[in-house]
C-alpha atoms as a PDB file:
ATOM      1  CA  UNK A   1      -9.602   2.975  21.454  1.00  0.00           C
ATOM      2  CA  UNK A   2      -7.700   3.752  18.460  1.00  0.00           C
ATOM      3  CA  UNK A   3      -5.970   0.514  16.351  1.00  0.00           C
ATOM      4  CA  UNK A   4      -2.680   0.129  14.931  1.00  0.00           C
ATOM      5  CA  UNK A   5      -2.620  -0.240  11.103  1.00  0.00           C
ATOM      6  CA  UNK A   6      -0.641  -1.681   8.114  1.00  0.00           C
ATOM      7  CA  UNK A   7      -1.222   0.832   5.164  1.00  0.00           C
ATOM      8  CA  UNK A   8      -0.179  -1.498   2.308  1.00  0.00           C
ATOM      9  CA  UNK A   9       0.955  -0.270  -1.114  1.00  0.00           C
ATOM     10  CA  UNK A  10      -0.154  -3.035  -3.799  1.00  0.00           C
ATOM     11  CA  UNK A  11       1.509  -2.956  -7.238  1.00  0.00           C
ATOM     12  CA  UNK A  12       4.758  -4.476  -6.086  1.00  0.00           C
ATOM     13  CA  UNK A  13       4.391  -5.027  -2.725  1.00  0.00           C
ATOM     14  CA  UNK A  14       0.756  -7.453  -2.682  1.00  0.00           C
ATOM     15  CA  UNK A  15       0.412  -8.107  -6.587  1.00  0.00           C
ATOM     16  CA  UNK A  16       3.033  -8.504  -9.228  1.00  0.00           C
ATOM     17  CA  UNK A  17       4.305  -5.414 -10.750  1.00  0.00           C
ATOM     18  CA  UNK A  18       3.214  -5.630 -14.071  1.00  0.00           C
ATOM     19  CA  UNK A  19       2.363  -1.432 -15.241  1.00  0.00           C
ATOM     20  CA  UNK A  20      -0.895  -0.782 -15.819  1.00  0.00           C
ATOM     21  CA  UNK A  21      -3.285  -3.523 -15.154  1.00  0.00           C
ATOM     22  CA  UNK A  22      -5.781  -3.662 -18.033  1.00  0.00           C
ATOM     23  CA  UNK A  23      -6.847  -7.159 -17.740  1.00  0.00           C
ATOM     24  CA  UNK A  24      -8.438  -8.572 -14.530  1.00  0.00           C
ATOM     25  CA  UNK A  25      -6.094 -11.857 -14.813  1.00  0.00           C
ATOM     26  CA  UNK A  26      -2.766  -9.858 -14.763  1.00  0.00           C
ATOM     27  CA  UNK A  27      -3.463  -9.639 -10.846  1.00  0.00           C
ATOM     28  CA  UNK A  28      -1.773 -12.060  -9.285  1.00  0.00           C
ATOM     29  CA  UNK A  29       0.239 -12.535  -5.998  1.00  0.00           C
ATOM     30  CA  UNK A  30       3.656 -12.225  -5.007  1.00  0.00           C
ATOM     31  CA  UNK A  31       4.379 -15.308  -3.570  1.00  0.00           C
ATOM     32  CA  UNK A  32       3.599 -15.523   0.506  1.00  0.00           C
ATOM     33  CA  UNK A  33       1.510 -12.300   0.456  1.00  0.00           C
ATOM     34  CA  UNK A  34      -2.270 -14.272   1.424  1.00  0.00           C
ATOM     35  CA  UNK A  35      -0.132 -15.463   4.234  1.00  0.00           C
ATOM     36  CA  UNK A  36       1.744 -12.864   5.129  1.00  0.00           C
ATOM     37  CA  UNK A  37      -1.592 -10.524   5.539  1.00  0.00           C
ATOM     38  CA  UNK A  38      -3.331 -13.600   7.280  1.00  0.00           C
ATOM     39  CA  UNK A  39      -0.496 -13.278  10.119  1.00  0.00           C
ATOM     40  CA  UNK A  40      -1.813  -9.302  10.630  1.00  0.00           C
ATOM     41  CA  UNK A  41      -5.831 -10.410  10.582  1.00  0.00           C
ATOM     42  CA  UNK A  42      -4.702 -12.812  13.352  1.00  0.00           C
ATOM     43  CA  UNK A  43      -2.850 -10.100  15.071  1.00  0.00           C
ATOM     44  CA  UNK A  44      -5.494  -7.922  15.154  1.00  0.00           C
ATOM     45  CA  UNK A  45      -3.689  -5.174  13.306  1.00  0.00           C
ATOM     46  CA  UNK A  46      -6.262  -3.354  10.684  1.00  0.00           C
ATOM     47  CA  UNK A  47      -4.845  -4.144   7.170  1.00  0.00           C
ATOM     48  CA  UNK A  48      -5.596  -1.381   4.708  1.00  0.00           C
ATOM     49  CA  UNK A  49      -4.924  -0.655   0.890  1.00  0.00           C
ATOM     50  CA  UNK A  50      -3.094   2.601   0.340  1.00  0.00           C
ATOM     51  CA  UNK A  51      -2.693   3.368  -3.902  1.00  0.00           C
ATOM     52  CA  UNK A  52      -2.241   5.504  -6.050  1.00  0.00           C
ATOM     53  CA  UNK A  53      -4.026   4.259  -9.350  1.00  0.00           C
ATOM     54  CA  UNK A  54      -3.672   6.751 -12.456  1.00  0.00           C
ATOM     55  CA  UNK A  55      -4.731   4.809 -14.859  1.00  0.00           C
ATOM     56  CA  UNK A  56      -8.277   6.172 -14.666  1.00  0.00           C
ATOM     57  CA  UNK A  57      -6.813   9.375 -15.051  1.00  0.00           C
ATOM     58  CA  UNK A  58      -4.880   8.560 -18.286  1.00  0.00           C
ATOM     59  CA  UNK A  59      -7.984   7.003 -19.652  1.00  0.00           C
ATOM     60  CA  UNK A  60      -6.116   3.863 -19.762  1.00  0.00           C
ATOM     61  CA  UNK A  61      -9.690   1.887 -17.694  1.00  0.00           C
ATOM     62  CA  UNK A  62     -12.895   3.167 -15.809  1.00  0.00           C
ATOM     63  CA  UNK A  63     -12.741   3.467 -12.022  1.00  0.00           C
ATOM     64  CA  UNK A  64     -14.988   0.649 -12.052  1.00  0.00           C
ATOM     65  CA  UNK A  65     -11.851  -1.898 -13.320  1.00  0.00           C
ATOM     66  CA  UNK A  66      -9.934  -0.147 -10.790  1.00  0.00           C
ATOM     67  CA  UNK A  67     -12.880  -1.784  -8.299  1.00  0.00           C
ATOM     68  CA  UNK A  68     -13.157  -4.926 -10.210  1.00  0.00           C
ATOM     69  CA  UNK A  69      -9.076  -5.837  -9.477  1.00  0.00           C
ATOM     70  CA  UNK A  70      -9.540  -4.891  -5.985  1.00  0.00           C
ATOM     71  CA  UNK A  71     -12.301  -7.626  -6.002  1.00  0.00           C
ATOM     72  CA  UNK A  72     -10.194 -10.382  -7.418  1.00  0.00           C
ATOM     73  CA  UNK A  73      -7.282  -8.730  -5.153  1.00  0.00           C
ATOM     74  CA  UNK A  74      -9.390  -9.641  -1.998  1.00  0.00           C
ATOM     75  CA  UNK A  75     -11.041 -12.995  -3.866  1.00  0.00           C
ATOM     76  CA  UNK A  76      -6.711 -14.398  -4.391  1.00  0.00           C
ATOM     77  CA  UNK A  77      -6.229 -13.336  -0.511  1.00  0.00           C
ATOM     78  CA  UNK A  78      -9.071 -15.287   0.771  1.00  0.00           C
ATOM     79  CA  UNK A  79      -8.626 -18.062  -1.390  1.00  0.00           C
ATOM     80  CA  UNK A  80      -5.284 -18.672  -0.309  1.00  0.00           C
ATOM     81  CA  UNK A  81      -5.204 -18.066   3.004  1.00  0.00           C
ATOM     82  CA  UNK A  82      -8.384 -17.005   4.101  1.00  0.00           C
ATOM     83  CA  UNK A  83      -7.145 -13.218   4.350  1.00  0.00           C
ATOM     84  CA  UNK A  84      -8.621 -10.016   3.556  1.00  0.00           C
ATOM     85  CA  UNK A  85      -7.811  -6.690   3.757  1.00  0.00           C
ATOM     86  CA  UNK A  86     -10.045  -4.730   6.226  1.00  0.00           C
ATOM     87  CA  UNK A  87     -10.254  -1.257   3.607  1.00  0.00           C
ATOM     88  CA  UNK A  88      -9.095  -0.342   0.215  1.00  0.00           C
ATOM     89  CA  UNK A  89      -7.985   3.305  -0.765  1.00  0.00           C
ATOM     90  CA  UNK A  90      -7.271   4.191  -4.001  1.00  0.00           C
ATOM     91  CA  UNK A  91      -6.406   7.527  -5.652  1.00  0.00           C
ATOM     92  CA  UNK A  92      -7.276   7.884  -9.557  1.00  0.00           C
ATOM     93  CA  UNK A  93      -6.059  11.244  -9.813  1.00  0.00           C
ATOM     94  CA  UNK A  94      -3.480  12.635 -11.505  1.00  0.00           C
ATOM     95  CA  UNK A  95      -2.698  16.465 -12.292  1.00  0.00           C
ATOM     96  CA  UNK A  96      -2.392  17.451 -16.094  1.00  0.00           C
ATOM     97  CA  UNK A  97       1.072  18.326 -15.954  1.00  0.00           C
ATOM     98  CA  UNK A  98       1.420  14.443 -14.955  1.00  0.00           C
ATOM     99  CA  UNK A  99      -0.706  12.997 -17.694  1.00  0.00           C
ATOM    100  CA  UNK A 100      -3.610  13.536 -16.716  1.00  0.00           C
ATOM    101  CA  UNK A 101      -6.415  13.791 -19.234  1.00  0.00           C
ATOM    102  CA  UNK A 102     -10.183  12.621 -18.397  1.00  0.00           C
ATOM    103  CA  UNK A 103     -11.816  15.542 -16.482  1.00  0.00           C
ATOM    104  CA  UNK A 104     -12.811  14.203 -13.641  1.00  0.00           C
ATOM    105  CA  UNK A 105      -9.665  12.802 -12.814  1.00  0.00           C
ATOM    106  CA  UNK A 106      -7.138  15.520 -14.260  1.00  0.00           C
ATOM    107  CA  UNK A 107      -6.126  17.588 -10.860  1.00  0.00           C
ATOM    108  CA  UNK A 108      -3.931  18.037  -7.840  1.00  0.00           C
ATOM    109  CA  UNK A 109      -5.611  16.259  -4.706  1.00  0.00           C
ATOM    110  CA  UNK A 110      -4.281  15.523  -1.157  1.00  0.00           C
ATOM    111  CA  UNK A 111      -5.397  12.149  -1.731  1.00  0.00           C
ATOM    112  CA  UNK A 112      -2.221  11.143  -4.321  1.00  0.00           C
ATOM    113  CA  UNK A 113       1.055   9.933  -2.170  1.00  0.00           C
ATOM    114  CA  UNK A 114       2.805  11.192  -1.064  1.00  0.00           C
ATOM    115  CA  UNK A 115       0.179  13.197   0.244  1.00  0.00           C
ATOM    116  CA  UNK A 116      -1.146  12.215   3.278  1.00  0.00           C
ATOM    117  CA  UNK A 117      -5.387  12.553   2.386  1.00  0.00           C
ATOM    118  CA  UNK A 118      -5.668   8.641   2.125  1.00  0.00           C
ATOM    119  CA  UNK A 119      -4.081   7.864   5.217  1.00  0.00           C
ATOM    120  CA  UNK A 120      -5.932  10.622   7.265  1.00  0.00           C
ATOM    121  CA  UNK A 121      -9.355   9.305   5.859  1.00  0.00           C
ATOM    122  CA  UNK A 122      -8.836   6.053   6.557  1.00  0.00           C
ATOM    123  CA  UNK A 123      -7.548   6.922  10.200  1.00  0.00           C
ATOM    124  CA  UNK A 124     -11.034   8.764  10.609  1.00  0.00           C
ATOM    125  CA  UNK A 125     -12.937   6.127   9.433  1.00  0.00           C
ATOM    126  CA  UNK A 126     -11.927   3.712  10.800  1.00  0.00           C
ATOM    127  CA  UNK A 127     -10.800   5.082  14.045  1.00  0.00           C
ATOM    128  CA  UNK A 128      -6.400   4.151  13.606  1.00  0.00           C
ATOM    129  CA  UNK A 129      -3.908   5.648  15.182  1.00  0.00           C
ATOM    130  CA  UNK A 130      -1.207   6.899  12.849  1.00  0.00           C
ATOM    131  CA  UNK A 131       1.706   7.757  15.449  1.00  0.00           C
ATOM    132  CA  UNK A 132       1.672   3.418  15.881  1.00  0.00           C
ATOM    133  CA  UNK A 133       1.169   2.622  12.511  1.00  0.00           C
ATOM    134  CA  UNK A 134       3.168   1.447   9.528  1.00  0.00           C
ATOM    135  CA  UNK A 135       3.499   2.091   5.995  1.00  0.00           C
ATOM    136  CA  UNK A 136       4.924  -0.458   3.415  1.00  0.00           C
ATOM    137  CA  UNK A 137       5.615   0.108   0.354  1.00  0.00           C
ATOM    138  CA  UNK A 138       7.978  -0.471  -2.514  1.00  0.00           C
ATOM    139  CA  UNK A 139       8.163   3.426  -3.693  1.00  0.00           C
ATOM    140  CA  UNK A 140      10.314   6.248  -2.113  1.00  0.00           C
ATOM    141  CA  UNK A 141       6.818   7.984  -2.401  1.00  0.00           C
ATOM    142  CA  UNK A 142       5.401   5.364   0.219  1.00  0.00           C
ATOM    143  CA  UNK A 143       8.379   6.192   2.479  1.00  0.00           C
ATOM    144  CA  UNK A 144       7.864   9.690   2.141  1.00  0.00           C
ATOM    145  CA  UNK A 145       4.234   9.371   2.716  1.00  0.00           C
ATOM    146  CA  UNK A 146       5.064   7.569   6.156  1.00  0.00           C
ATOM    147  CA  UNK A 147       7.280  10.136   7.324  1.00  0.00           C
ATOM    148  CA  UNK A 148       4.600  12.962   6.352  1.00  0.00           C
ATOM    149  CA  UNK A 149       2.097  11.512   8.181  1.00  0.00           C
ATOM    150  CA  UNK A 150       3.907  10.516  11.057  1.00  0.00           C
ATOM    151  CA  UNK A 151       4.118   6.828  10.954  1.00  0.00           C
ATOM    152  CA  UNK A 152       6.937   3.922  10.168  1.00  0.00           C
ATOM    153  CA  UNK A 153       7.876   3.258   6.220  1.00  0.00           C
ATOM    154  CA  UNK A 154       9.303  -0.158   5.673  1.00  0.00           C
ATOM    155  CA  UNK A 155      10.523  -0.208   1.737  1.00  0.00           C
ATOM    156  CA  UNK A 156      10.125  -3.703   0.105  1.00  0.00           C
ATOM    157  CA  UNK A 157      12.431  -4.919  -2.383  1.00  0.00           C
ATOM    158  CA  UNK A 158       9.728  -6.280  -4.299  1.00  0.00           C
ATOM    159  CA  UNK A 159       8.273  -4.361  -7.533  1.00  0.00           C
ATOM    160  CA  UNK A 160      10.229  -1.266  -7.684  1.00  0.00           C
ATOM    161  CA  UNK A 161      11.807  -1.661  -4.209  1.00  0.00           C
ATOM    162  CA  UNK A 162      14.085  -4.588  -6.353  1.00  0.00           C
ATOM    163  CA  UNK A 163      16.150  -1.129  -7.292  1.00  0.00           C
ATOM    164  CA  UNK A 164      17.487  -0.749  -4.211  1.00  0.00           C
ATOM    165  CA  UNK A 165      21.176  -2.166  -3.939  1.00  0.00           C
ATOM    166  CA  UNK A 166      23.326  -3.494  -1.064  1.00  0.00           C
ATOM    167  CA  UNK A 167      20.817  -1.773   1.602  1.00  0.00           C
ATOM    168  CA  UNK A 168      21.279   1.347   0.383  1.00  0.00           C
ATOM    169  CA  UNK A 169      17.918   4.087  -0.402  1.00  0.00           C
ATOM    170  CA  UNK A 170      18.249   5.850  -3.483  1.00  0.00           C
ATOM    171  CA  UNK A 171      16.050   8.863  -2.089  1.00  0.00           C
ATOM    172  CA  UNK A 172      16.569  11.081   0.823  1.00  0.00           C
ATOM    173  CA  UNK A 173      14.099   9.903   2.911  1.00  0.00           C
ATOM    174  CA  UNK A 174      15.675   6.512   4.509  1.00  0.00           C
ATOM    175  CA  UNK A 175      13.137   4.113   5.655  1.00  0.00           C
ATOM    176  CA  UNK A 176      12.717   3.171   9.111  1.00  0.00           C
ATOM    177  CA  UNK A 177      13.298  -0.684   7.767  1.00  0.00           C
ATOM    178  CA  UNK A 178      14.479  -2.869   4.413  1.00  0.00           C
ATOM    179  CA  UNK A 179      13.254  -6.206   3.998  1.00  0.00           C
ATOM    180  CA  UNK A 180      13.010  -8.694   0.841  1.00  0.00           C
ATOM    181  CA  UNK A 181       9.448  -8.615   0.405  1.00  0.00           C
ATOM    182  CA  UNK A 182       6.126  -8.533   2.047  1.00  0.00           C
ATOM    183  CA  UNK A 183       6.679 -12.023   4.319  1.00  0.00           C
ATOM    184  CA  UNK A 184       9.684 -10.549   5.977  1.00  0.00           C
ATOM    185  CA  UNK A 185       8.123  -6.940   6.571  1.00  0.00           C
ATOM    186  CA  UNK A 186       5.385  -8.438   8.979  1.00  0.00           C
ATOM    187  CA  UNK A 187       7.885 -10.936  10.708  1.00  0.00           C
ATOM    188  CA  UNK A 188       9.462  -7.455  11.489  1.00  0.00           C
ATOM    189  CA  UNK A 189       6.053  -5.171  11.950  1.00  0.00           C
ATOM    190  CA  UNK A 190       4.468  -8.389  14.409  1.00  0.00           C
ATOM    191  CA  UNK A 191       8.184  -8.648  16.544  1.00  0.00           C
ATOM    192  CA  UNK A 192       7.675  -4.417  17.133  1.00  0.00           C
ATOM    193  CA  UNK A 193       3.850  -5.415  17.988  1.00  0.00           C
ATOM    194  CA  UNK A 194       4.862  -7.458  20.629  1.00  0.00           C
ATOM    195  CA  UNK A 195       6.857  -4.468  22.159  1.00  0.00           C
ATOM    196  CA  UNK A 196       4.573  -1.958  24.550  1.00  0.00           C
ATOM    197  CA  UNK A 197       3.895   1.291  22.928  1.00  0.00           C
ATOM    198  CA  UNK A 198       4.926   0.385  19.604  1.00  0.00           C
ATOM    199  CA  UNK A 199       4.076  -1.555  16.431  1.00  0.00           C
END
């Protein structure tokens, strides 16, 4: 049977937003993240990295940094509250209109969000079920990407989400819920878990 999922955004919303990440020890935590993903392991909802990473692209680090954060990303969780995230997505693509300028990298894929190609690959992988899913992120791109796959987008004011003022969306996709930061999204995604047919 299908699982519900957290897609989770992570510049902003798990780590501190800090641009591009060259060296490994600019990763660290917001505050009450390890815990807040170690309430979702316990609640059996699959907890899985959704980001868009263009740094490869711009030639600013290898793919291979891109893997080593996502080590020390899962190394912080566990050592803090013995969490993990279940899969990690990244896109490293970016168009050359965008930036874009190693080869390999430089071009349009349905993997960068808003596109949905992360979120469809993960749900075949690892057998999710979108329609009871959420999204959280701190970008109207992570909203959007929600809505265009057919799941919940809770915006965090965290990272870039800090922009948004008095409640209000500066995009015209609203999300489907505001909160402060990452702690408070789950208190709200595990009190819609507890309701039948719905996350």
């Amino acid at each position: 049977m299908a699982r519900a999922a957290v897609f989770l955004d992570r510049d902003g919303v798990l780590n501190q937003e800090v641009g591009y990440i060259r060296r490994l020890e600019d990763l660290n935590l917001i505050p009450g993240v390890a815990l807040a993903i170690r309430q979702l392991n316990d609640a059996g909802l699959f907890c899985c990295l959704v980001s868009n990473q263009s740094g490869a692209a711009r030639d600013y680090y290898t793919v291979a940094h891109i893997h080593a954060l996502h080590d020390r990303l899962q190394s912080l969780l566990a050592q803090e509250a013995g969490s993990h995230l279940d899969a990690l997505y990244f896109c490293p693509d970016l168009s050359v209109p965008e930036g874009g300028i190693v080869p390999d990298y430089s071009g349009w894929t349905t993997w960068r969000k808003p596109n949905t190609g992360m979120l469809i690959a993960a749900a075949w992988n690892h057998d999710l079920d979108i329609s009871q899913s959420v999204m959280v992120g701190d970008k109207a791109t992570d909203i959007d990407l929600a809505h265009n796959v057919g799941c919940r987008g809770i915006l965090v004011q965290t990272g870039y989400g800090d922009r948004v003022l008095g409640g209000k969306y500066q995009h015209s996709t609203q999300p489907d819920y505001i909160a402060p930061d990452l702690a408070a999204a789950v208190a709200w995604i595990l009190s819609q878990h507890a309701k039948p047919n719905s996350i």
